[in-house]
PDB file of N, CA and C in Angstrom:
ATOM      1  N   UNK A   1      -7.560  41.298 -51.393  1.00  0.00           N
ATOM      2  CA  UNK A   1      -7.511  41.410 -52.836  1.00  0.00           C
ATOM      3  C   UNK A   1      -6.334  40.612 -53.342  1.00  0.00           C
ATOM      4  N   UNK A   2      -6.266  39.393 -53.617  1.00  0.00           N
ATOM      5  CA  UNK A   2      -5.198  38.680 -54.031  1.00  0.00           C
ATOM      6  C   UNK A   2      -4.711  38.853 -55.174  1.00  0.00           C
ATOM      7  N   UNK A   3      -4.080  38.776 -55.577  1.00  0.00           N
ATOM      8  CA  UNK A   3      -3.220  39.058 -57.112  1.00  0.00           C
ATOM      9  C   UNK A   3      -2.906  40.800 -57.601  1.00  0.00           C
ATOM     10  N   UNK A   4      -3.946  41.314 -56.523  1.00  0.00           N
ATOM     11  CA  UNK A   4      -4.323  43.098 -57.160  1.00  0.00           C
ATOM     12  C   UNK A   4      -2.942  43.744 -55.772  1.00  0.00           C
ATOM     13  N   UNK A   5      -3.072  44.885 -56.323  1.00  0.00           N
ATOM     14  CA  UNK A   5      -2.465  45.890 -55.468  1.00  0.00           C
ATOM     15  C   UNK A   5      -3.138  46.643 -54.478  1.00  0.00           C
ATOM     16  N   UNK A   6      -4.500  46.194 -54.192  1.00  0.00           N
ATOM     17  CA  UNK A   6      -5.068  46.577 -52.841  1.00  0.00           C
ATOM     18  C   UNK A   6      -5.335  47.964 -53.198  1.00  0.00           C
ATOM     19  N   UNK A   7      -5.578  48.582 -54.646  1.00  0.00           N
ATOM     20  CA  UNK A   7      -6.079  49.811 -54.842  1.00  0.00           C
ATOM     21  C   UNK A   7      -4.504  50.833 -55.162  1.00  0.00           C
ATOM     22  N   UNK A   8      -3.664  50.189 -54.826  1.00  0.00           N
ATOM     23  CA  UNK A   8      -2.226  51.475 -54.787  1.00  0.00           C
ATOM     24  C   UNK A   8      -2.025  51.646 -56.353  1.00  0.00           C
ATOM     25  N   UNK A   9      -1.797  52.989 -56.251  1.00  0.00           N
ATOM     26  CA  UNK A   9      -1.242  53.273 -57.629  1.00  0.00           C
ATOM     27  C   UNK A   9       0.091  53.033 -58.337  1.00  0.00           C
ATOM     28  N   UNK A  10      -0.169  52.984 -59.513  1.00  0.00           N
ATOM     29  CA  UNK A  10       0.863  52.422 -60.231  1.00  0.00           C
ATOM     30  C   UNK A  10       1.985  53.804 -60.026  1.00  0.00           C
ATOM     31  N   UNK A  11       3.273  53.548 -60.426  1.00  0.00           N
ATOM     32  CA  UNK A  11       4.113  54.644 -60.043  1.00  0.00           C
ATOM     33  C   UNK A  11       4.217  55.188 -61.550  1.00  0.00           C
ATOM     34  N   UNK A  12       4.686  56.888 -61.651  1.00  0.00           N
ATOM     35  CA  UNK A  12       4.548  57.404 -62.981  1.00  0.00           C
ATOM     36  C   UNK A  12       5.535  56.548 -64.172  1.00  0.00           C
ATOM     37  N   UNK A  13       5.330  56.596 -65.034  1.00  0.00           N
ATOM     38  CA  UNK A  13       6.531  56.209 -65.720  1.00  0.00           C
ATOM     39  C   UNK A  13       7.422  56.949 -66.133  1.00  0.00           C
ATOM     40  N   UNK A  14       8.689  56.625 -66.916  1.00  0.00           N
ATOM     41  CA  UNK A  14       9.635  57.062 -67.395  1.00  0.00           C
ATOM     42  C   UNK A  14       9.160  58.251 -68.679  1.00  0.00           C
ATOM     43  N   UNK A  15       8.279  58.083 -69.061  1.00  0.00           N
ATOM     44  CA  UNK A  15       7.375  58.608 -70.476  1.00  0.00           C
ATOM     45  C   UNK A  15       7.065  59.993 -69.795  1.00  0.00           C
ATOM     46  N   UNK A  16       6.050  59.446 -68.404  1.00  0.00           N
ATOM     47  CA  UNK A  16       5.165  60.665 -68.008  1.00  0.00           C
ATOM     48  C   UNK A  16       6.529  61.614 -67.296  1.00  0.00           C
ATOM     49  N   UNK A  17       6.773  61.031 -66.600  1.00  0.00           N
ATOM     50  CA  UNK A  17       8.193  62.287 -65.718  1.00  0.00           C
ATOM     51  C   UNK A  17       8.481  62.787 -66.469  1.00  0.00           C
ATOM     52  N   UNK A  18       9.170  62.341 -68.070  1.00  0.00           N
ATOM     53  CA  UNK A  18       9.650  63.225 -68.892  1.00  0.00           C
ATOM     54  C   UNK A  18       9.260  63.899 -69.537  1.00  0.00           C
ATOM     55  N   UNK A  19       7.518  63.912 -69.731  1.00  0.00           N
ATOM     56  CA  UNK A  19       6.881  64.845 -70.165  1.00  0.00           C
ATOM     57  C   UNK A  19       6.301  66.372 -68.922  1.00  0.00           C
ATOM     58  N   UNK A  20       6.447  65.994 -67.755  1.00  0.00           N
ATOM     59  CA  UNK A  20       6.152  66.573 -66.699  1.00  0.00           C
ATOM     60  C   UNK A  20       7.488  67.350 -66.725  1.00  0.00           C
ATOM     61  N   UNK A  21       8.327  66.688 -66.786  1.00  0.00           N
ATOM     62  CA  UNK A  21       9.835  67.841 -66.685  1.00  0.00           C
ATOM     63  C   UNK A  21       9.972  68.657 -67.571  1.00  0.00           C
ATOM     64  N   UNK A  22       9.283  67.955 -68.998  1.00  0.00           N
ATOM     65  CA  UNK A  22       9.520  69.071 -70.218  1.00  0.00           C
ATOM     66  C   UNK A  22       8.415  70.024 -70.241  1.00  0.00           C
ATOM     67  N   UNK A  23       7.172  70.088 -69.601  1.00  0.00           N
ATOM     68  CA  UNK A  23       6.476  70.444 -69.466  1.00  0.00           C
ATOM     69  C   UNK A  23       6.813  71.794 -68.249  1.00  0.00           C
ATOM     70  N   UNK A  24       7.363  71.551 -67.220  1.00  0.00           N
ATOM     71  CA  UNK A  24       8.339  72.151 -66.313  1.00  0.00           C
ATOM     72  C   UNK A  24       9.160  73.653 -67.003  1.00  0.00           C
ATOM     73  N   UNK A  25       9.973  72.793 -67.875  1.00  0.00           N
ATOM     74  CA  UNK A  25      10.967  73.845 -68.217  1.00  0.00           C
ATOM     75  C   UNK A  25      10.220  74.479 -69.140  1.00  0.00           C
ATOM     76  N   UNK A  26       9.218  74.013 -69.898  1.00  0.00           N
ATOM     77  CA  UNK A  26       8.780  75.110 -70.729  1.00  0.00           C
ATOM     78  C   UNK A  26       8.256  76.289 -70.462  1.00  0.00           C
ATOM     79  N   UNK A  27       7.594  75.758 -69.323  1.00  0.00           N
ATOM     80  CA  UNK A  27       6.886  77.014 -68.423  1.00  0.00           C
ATOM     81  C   UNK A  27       7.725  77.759 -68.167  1.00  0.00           C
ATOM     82  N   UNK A  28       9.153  77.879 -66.952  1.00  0.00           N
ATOM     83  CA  UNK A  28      10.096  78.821 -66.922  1.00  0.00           C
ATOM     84  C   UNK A  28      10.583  78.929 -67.858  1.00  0.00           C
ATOM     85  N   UNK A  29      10.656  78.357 -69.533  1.00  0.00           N
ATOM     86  CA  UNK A  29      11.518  79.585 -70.234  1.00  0.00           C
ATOM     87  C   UNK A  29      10.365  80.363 -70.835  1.00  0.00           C
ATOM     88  N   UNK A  30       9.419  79.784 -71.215  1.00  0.00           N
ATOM     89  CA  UNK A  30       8.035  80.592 -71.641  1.00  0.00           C
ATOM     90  C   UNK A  30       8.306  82.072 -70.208  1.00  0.00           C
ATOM     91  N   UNK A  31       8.403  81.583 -69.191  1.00  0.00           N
ATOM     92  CA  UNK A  31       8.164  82.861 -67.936  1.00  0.00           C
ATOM     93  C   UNK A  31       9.607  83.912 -68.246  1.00  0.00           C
ATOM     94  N   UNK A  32      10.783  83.266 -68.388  1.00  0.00           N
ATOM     95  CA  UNK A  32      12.420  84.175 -68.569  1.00  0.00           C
ATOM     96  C   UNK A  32      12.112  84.367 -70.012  1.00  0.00           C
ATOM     97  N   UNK A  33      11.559  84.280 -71.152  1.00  0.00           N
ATOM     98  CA  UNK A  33      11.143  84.887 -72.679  1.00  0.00           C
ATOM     99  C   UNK A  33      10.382  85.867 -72.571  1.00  0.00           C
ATOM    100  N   UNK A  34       9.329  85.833 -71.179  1.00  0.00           N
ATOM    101  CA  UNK A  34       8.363  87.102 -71.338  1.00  0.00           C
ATOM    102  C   UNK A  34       9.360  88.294 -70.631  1.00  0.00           C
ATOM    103  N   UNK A  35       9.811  87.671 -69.628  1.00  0.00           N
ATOM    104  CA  UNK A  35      10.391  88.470 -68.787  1.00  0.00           C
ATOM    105  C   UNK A  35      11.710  89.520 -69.567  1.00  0.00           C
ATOM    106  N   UNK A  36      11.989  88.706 -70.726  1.00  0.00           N
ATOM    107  CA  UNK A  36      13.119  89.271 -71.249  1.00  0.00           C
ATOM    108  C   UNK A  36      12.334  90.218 -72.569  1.00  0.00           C
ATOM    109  N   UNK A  37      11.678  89.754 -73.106  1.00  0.00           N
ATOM    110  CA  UNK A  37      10.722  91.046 -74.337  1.00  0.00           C
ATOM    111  C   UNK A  37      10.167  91.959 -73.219  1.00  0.00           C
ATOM    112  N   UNK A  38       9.678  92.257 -72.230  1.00  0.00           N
ATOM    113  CA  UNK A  38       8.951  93.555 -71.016  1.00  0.00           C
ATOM    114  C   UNK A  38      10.225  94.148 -71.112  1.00  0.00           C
ATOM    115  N   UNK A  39      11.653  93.271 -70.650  1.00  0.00           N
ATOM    116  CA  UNK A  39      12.700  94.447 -70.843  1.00  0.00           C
ATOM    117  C   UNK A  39      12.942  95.171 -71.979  1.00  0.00           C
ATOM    118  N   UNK A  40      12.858  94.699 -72.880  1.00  0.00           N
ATOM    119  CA  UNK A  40      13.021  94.841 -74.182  1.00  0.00           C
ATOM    120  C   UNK A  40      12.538  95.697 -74.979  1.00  0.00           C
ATOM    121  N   UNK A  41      11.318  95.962 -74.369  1.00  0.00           N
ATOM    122  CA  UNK A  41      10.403  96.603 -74.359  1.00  0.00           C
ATOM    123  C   UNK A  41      10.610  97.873 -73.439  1.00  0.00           C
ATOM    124  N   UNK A  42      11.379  98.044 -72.842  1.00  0.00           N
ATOM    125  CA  UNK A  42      11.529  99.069 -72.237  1.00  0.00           C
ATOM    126  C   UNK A  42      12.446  99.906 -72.673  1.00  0.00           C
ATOM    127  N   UNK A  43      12.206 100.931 -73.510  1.00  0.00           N
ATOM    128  CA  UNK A  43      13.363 101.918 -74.051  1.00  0.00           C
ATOM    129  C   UNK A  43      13.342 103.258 -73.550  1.00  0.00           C
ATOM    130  N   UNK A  44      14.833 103.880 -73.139  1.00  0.00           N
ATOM    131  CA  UNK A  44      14.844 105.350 -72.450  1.00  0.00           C
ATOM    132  C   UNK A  44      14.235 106.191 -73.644  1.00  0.00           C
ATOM    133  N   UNK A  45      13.165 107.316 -72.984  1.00  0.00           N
ATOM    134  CA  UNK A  45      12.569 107.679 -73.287  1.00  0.00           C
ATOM    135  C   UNK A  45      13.443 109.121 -73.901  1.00  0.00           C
ATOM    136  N   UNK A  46      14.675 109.248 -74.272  1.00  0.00           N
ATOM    137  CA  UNK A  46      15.358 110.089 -75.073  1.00  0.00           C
ATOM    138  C   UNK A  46      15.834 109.132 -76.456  1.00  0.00           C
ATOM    139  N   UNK A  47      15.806 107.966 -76.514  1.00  0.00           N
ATOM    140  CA  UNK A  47      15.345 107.080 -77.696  1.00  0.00           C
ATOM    141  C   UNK A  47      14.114 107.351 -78.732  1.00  0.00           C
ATOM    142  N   UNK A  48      13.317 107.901 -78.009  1.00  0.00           N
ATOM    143  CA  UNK A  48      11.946 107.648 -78.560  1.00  0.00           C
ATOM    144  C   UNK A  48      11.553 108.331 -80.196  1.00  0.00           C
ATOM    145  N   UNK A  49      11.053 107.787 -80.764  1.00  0.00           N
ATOM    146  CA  UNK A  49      11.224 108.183 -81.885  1.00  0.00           C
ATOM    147  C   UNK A  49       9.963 109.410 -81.988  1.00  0.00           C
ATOM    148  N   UNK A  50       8.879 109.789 -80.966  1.00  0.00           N
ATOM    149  CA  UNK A  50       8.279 110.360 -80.770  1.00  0.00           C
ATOM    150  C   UNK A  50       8.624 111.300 -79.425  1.00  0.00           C
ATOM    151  N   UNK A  51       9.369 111.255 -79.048  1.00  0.00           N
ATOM    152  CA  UNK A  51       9.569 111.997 -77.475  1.00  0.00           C
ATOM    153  C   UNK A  51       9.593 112.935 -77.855  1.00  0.00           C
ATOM    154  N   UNK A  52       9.859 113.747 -79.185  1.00  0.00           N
ATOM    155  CA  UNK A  52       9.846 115.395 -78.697  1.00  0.00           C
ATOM    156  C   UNK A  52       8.033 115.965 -79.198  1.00  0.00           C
ATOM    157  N   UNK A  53       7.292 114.676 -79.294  1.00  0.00           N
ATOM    158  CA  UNK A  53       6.061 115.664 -79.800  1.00  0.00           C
ATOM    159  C   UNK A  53       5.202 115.776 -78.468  1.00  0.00           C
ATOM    160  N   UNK A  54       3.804 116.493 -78.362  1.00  0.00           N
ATOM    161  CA  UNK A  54       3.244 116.713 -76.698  1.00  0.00           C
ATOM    162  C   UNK A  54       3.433 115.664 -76.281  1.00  0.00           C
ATOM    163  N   UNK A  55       2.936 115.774 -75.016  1.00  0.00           N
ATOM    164  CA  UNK A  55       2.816 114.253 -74.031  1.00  0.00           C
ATOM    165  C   UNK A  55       1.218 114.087 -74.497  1.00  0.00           C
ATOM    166  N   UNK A  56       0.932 112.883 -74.582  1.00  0.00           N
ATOM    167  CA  UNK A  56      -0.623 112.212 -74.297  1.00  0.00           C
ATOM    168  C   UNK A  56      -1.529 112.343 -73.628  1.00  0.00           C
ATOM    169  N   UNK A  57      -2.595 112.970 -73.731  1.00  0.00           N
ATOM    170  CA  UNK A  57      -3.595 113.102 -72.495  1.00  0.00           C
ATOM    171  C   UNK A  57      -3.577 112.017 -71.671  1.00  0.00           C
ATOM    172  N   UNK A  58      -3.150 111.068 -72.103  1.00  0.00           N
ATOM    173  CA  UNK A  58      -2.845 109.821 -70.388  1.00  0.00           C
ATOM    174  C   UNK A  58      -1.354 110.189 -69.920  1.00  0.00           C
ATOM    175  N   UNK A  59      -0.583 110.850 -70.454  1.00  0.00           N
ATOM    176  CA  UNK A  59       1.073 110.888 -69.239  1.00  0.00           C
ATOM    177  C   UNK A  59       0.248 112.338 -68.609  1.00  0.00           C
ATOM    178  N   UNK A  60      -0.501 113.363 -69.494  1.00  0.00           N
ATOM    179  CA  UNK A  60      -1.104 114.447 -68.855  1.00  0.00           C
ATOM    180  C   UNK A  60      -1.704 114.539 -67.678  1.00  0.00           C
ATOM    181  N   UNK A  61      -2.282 113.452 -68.008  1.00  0.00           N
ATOM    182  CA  UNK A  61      -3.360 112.903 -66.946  1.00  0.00           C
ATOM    183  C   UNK A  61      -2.624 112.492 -65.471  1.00  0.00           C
ATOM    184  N   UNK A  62      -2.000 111.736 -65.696  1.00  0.00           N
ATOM    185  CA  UNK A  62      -1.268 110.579 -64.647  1.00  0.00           C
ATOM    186  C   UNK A  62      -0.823 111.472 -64.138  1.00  0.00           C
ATOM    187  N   UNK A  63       0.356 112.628 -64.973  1.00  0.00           N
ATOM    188  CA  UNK A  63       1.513 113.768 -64.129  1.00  0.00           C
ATOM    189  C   UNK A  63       0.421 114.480 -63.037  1.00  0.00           C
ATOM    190  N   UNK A  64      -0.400 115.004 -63.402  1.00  0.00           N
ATOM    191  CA  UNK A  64      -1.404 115.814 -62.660  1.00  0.00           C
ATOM    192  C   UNK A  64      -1.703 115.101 -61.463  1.00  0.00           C
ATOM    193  N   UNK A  65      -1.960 114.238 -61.464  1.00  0.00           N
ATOM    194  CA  UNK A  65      -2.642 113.225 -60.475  1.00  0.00           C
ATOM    195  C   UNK A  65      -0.813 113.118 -59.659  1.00  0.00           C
ATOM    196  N   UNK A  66      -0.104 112.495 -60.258  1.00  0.00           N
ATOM    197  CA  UNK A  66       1.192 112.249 -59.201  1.00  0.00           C
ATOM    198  C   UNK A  66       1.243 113.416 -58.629  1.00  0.00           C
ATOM    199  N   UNK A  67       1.267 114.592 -59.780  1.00  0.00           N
ATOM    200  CA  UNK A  67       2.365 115.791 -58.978  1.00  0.00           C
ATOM    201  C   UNK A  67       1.219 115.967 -57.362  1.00  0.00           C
ATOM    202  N   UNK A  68      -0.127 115.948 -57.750  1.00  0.00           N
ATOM    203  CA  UNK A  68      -1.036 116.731 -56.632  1.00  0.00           C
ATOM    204  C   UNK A  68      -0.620 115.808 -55.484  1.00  0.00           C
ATOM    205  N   UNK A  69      -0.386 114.588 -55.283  1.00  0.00           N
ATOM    206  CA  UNK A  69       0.231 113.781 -54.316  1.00  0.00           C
ATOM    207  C   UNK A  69       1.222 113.931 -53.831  1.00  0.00           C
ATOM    208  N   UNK A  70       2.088 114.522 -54.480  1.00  0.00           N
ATOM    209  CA  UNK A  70       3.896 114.880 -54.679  1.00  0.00           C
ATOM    210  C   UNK A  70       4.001 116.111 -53.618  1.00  0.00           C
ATOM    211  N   UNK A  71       2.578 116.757 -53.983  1.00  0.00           N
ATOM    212  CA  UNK A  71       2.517 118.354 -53.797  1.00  0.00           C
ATOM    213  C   UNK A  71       3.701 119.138 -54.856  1.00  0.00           C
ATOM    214  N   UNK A  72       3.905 118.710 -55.995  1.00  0.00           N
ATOM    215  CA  UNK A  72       4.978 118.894 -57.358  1.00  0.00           C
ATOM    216  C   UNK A  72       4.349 119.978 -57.888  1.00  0.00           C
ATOM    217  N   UNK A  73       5.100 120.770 -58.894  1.00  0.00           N
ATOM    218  CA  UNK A  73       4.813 121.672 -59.875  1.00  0.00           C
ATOM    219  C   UNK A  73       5.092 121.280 -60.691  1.00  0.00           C
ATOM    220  N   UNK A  74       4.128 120.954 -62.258  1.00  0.00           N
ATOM    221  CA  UNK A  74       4.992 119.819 -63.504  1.00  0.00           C
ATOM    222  C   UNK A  74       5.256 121.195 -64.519  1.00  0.00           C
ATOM    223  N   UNK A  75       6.466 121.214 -64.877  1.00  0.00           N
ATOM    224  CA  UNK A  75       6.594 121.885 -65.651  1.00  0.00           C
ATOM    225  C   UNK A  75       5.573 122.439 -66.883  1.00  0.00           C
ATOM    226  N   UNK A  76       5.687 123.467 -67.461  1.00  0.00           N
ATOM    227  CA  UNK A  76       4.631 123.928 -68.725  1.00  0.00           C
ATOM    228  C   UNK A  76       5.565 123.284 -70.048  1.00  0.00           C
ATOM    229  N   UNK A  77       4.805 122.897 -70.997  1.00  0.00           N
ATOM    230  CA  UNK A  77       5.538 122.459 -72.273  1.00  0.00           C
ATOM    231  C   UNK A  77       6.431 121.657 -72.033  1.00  0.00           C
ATOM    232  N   UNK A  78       5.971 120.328 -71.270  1.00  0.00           N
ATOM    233  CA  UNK A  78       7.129 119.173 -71.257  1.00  0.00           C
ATOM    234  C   UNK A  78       6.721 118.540 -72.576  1.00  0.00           C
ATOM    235  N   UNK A  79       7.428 117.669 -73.271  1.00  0.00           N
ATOM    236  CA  UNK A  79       7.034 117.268 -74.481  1.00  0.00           C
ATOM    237  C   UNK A  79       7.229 115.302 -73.724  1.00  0.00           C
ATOM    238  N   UNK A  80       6.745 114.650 -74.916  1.00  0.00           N
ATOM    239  CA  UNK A  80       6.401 113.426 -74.384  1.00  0.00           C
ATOM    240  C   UNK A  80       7.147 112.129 -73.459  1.00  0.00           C
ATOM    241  N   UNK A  81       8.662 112.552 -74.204  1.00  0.00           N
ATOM    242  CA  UNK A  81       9.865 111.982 -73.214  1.00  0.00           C
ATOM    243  C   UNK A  81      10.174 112.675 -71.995  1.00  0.00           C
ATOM    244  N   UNK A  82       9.837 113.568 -71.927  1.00  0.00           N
ATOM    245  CA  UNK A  82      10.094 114.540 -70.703  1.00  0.00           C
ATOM    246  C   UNK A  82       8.802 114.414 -69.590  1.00  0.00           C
ATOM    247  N   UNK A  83       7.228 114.156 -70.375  1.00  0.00           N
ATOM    248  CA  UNK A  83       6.837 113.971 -69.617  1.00  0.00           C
ATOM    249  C   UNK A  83       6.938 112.286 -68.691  1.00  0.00           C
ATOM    250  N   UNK A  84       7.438 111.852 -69.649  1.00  0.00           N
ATOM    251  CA  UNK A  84       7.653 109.941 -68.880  1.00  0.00           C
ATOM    252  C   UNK A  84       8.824 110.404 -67.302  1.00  0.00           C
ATOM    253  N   UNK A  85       9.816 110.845 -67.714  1.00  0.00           N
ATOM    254  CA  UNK A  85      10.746 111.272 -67.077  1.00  0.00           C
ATOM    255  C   UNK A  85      10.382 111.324 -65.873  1.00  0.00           C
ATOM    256  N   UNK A  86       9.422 112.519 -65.931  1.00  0.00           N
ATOM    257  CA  UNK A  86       8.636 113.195 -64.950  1.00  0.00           C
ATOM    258  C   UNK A  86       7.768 112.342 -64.268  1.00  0.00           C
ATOM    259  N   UNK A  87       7.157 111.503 -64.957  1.00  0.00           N
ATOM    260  CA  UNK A  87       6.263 110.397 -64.054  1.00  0.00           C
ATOM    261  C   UNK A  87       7.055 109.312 -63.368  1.00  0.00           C
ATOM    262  N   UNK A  88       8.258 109.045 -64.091  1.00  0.00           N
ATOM    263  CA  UNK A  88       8.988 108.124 -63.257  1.00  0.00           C
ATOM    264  C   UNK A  88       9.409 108.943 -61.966  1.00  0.00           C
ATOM    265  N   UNK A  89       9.828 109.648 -62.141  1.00  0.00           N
ATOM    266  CA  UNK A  89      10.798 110.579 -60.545  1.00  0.00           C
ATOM    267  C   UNK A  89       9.118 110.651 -59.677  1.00  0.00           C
ATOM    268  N   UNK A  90       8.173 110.864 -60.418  1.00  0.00           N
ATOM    269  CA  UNK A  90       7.101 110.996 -59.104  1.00  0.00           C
ATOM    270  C   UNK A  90       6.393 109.971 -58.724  1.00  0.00           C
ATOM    271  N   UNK A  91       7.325 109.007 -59.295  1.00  0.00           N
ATOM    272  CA  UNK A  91       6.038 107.491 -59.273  1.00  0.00           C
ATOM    273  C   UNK A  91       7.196 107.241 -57.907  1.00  0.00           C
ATOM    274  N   UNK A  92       8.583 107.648 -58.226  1.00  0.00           N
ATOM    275  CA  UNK A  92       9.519 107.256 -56.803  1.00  0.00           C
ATOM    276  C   UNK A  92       8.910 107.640 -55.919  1.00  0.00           C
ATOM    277  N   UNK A  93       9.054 109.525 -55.802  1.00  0.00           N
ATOM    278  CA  UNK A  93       8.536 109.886 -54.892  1.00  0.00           C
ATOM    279  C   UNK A  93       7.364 109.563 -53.979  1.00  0.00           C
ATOM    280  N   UNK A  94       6.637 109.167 -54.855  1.00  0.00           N
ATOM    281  CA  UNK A  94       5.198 108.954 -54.504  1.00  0.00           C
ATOM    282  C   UNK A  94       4.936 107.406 -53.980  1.00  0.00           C
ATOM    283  N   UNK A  95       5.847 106.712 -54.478  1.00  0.00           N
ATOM    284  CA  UNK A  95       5.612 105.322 -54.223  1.00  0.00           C
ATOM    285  C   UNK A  95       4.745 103.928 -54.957  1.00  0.00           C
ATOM    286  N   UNK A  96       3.995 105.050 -55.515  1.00  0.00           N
ATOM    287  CA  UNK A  96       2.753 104.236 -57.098  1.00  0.00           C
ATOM    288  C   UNK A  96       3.994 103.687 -58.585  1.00  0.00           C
ATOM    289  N   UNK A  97       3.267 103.249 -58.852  1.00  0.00           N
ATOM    290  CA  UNK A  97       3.703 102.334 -60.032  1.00  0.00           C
ATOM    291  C   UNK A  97       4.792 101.731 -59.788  1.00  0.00           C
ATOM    292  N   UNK A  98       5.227 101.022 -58.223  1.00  0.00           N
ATOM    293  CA  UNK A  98       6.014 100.128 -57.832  1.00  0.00           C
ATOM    294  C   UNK A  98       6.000  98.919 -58.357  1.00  0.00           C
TER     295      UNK A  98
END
C-alpha cells in the first residue's frame, strides 16, 4: 500500500483525549456527588421529624422477620425511630442489610 498506512490507525487526538479525560472525571464526581447525597441522606433516627409516631408496617415487618433469625424479642410499643434502631442492631447481629 504505498503512500497509505497499511490500514494502522490514526492516533487519538489532542481534542479526543481531552474529551475522554473530561468525560473520565465526570463520571467519578457524578459517582463521589451520589455517594455524598446517600450520606446525606442518612439522618439518626432521634432527628426524625416523625420518629416518635408508630413504626410502618415495613420496619414492622422487617423487625419480625430479623428478630425470628436473631431468635430476639422486639419490644411492644417501639415507636418509629426506635423501631430503625432496632433493625440496625439486628441487621448486625444477623448479618443482612450489609
Amino acid at each position: 500500500m504505498a503512500g497509505g498506512r497499511g490500514g494502522a490507525h490514526e492516533p487519538p487526538t489532542i481534542g479526543v483525549l481531552a474529551h475522554l479525560f473530561e468525560e473520565r472525571v465526570m463520571t467519578m464526581t457524578d459517582r463521589d456527588n451520589q455517594q455524598a447525597d446517600q450520606n446525606a441522606a442518612i439522618k439518626d433516627p432521634d432527628e426524625w421529624v416523625t420518629g416518635d409516631e408508630p413504626p410502618t408496617a415495613a420496619q414492622e415487618s422487617y423487625l419480625h422477620t430479623l428478630a425470628r433469625e436473631a431468635n430476639a424479642e422486639i419490644p411492644a410499643d417501639l415507636t418509629k425511630a426506635e423501631a430503625s434502631k432496632q433493625i440496625d442492631e439486628l441487621q448486625a447481629e444477623t448479618g443482612r442489610g450489609q
